[in-house]
PDB file of N, CA and C in Angstrom:
ATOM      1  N   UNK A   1       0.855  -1.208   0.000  1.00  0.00           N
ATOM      2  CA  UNK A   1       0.000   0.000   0.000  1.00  0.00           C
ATOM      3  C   UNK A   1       0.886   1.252   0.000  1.00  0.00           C
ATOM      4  N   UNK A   2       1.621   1.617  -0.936  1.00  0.00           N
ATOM      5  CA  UNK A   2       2.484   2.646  -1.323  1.00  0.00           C
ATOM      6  C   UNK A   2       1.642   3.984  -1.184  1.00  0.00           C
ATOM      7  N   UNK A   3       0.531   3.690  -1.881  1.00  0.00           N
ATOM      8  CA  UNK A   3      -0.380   5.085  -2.401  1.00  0.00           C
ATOM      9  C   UNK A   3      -0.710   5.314  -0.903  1.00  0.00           C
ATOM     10  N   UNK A   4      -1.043   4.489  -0.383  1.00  0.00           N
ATOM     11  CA  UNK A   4      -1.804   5.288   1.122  1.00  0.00           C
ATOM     12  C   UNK A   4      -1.128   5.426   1.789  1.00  0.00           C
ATOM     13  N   UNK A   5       0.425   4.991   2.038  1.00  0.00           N
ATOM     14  CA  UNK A   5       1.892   5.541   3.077  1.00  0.00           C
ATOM     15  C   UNK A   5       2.073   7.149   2.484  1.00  0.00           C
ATOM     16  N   UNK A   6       2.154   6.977   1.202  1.00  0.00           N
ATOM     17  CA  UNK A   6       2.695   8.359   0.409  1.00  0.00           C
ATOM     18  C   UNK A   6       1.331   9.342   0.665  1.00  0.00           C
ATOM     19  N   UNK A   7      -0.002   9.243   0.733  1.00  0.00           N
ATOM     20  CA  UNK A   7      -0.892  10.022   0.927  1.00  0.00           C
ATOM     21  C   UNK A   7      -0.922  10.628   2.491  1.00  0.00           C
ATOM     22  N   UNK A   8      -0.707   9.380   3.718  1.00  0.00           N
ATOM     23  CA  UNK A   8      -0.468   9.808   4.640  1.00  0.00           C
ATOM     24  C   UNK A   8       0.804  10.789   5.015  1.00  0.00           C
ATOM     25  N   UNK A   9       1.769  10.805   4.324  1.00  0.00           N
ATOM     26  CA  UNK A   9       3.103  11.496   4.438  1.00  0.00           C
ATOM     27  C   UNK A   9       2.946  13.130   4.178  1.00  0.00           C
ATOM     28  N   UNK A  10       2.141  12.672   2.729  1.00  0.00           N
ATOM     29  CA  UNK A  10       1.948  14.367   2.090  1.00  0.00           C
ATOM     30  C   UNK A  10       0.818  14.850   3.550  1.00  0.00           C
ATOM     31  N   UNK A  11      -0.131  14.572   3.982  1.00  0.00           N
ATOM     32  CA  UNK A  11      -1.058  15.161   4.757  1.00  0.00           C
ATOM     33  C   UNK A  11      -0.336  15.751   5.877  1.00  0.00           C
ATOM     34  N   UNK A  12       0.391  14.985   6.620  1.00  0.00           N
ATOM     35  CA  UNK A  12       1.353  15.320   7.414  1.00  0.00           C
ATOM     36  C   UNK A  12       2.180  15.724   7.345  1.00  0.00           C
ATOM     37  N   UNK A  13       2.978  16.029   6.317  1.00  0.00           N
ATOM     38  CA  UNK A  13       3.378  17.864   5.482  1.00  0.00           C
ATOM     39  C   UNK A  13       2.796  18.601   5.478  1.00  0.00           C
ATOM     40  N   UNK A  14       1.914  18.700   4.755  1.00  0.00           N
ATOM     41  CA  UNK A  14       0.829  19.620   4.546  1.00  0.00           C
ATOM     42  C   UNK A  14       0.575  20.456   5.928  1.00  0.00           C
ATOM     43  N   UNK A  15       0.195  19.438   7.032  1.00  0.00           N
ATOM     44  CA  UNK A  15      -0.317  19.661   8.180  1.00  0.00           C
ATOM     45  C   UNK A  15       0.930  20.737   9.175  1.00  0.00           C
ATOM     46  N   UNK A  16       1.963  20.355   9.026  1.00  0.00           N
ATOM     47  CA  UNK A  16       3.024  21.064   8.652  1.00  0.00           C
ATOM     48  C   UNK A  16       3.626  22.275   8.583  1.00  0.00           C
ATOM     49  N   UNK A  17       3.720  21.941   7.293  1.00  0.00           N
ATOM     50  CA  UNK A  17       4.159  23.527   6.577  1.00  0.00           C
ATOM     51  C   UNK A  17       3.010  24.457   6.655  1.00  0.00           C
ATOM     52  N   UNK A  18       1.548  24.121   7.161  1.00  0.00           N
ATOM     53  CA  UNK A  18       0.607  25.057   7.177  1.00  0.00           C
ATOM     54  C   UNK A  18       0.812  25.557   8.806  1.00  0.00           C
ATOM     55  N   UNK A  19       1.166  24.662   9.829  1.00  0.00           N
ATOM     56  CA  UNK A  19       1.140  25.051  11.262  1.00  0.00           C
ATOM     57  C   UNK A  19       2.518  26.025  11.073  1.00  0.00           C
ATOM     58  N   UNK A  20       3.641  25.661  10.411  1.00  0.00           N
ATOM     59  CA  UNK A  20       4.750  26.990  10.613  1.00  0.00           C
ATOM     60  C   UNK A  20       4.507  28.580   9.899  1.00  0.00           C
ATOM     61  N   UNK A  21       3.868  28.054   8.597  1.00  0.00           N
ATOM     62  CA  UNK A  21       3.164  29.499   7.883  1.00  0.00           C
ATOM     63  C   UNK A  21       1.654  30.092   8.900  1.00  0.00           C
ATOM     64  N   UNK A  22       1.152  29.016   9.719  1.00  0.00           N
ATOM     65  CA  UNK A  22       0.296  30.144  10.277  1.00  0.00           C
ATOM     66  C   UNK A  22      -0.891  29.846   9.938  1.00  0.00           C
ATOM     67  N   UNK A  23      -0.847  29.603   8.260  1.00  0.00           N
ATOM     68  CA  UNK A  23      -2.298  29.707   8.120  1.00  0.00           C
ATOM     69  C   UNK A  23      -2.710  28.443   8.041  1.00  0.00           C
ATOM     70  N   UNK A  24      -3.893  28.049   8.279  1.00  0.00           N
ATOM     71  CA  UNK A  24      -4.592  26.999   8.584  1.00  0.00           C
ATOM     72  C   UNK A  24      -5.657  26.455   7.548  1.00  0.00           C
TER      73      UNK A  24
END
């Protein structure tokens, strides 16, 4: 299950780079 490790990874980037920029 590649697609759903790599989907969970990006979200939790996402989740991320949005908490250090601030915006939500």
């Amino acid at each position: 299950m590649y697609q759903a490790q790599n989907l969970q990874n990006y979200l939790k980037e996402s989740l991320e780079m949005a908490g250090e920029r601030g915006s939500y």
